[in-house]
N, C-alpha and C. Protein backbone atom coordinates (compact mmCIF):
# COMPACT_ATOMS: atom_id res chain seq x y z
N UNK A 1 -1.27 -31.64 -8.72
CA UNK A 1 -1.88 -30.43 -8.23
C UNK A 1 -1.78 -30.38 -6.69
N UNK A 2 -2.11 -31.54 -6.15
CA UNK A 2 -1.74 -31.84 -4.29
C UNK A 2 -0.59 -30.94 -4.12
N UNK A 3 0.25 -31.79 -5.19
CA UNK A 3 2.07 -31.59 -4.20
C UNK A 3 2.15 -29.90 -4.42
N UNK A 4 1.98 -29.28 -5.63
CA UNK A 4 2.07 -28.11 -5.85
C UNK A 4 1.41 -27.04 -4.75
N UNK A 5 -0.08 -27.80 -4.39
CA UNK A 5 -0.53 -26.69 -3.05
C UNK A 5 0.12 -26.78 -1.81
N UNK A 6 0.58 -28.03 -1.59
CA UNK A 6 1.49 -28.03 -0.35
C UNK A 6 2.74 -27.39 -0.26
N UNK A 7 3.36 -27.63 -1.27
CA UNK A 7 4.45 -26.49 -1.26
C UNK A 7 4.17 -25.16 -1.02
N UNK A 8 3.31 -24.82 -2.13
CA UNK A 8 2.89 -23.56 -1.83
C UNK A 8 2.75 -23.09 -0.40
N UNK A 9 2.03 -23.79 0.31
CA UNK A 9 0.98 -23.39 1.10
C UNK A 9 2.32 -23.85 2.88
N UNK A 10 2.95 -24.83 2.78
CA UNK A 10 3.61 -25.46 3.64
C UNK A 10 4.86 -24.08 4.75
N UNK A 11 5.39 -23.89 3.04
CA UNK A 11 6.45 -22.91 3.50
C UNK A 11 6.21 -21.62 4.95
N UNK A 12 5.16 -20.85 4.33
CA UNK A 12 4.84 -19.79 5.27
C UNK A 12 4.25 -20.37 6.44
N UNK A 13 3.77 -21.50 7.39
CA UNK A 13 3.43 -21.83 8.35
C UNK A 13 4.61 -22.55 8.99
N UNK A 14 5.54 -23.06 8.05
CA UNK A 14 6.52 -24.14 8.66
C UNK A 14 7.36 -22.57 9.56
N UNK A 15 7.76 -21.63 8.63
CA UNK A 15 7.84 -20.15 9.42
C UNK A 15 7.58 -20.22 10.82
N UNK A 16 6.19 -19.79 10.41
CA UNK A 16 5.56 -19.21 11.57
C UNK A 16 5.63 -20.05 12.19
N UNK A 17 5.79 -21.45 12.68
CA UNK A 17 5.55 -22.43 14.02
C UNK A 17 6.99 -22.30 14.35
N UNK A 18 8.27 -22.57 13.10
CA UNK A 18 9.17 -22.96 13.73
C UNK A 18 10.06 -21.36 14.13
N UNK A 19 10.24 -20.83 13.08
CA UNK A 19 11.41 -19.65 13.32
C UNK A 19 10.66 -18.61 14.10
N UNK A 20 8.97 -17.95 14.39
CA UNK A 20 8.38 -17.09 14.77
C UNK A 20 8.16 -17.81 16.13
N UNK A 21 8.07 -18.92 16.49
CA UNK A 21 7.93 -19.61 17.67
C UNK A 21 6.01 -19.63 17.58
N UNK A 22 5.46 -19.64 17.24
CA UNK A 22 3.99 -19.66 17.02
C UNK A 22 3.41 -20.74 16.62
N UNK A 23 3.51 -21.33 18.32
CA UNK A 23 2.69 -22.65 18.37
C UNK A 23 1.41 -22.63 18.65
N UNK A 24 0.92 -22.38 19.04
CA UNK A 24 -1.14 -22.03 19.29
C UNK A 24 -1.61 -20.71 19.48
N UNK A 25 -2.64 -20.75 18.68
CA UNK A 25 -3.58 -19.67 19.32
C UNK A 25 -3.71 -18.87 20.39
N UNK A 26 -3.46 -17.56 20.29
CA UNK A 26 -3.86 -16.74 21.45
C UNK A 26 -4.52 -16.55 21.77
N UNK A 27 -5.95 -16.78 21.07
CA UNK A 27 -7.29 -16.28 21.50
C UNK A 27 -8.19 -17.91 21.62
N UNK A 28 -9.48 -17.69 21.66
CA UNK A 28 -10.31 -19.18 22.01
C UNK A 28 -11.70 -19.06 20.55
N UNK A 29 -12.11 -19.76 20.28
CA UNK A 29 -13.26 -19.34 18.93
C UNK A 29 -12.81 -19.29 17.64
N UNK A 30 -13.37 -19.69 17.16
CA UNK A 30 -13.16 -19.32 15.30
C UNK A 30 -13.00 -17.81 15.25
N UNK A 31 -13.49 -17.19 15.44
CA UNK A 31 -13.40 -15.68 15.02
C UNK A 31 -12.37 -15.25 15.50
N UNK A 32 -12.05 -15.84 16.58
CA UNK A 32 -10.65 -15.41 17.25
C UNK A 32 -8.87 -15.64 16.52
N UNK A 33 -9.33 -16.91 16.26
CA UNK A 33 -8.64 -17.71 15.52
C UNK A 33 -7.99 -17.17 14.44
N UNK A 34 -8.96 -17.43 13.76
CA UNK A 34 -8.81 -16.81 12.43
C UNK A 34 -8.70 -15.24 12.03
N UNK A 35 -8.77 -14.32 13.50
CA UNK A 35 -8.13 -13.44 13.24
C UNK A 35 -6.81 -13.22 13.88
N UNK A 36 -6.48 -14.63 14.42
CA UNK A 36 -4.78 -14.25 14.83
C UNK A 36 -4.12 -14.88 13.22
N UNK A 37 -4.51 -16.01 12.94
CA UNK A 37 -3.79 -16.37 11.93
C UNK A 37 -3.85 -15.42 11.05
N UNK A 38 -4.82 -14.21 10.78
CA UNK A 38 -4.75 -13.17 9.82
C UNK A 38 -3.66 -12.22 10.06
N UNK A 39 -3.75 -12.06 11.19
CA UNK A 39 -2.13 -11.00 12.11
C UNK A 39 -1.17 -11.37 11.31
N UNK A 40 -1.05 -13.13 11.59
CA UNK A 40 0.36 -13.41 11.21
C UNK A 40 0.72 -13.39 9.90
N UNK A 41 -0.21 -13.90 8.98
CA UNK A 41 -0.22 -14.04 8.06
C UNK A 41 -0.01 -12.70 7.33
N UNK A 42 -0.59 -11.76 7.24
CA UNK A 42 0.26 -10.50 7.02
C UNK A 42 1.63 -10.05 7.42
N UNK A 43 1.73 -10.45 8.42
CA UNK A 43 3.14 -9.95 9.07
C UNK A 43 3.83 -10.78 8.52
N UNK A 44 3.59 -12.03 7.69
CA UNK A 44 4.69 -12.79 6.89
C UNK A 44 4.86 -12.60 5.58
N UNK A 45 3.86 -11.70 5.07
CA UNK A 45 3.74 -11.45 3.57
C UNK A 45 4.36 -10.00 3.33
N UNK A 46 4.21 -9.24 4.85
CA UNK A 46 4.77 -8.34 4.79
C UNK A 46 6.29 -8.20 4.67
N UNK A 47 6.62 -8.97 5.85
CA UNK A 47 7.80 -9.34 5.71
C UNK A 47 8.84 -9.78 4.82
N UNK A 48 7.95 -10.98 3.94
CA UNK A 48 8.43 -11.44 2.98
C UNK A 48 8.46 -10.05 1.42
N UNK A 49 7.47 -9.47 1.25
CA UNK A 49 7.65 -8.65 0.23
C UNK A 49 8.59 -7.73 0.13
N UNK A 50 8.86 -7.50 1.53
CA UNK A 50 9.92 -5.96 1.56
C UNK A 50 10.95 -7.02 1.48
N UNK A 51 11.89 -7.84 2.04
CA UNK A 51 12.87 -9.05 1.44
C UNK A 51 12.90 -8.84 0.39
N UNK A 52 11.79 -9.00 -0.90
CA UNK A 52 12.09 -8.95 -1.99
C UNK A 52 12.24 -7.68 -3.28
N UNK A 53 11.52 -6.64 -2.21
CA UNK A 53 11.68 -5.64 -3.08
C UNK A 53 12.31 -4.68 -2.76
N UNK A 54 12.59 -4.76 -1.36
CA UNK A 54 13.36 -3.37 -0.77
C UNK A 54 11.96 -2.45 -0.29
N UNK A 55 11.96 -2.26 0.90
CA UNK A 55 10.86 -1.23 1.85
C UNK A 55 11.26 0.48 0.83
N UNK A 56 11.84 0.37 0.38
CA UNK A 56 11.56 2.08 -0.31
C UNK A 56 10.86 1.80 -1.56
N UNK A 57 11.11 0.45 -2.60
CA UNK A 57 9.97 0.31 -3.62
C UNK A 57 8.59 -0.04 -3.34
N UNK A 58 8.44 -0.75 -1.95
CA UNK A 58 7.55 -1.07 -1.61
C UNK A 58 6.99 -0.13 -1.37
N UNK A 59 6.81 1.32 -0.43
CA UNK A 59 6.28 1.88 -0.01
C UNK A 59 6.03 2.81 -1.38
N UNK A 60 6.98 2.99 -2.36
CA UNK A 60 6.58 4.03 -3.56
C UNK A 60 5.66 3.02 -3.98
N UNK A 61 5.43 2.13 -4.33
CA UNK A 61 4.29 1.32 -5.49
C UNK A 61 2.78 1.31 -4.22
N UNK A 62 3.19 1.48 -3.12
CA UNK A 62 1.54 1.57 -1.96
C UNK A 62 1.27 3.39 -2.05
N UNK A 63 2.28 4.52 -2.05
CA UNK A 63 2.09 5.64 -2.40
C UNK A 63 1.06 5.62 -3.51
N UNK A 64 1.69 4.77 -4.80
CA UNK A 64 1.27 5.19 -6.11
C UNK A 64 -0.28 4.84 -6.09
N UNK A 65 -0.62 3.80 -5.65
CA UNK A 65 -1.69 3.39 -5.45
C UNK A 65 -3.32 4.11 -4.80
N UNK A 66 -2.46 4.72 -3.60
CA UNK A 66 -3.54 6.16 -3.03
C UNK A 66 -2.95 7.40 -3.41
């Protein structure tokens, strides 16, 4: 169960430090923090979903939704 969350979990940060260049925090505080890692962290899921589905299915299945 370890190895399985690390994989999981490894990929999208190894990203962001190495290929996004996002080595520390921009801001200072937990609240700060944790709302930059929220920035990024969207901007990688974002990223990553349209990769997989194509930005015109993506945006019809977020249409369909509202």
């Amino acid at each position: 169960m370890y190895a399985q969350g690390t994989t999981l979990a490894e990929h999208p940060f190894g990203t962001m430090k190495s290929v996004w260049g996002y080595r520390q925090f921009m801001v200072n505080g937990t609240e700060g923090c944790e709302g930059d890692l929220n920035c990024n962290a969207f901007a990688y899921n974002w990223k990553r979903a349209v990769a997989l589905v194509g930005l015109k299915a993506l945006m019809e299945a977020l249409l369909r939704l509202f």
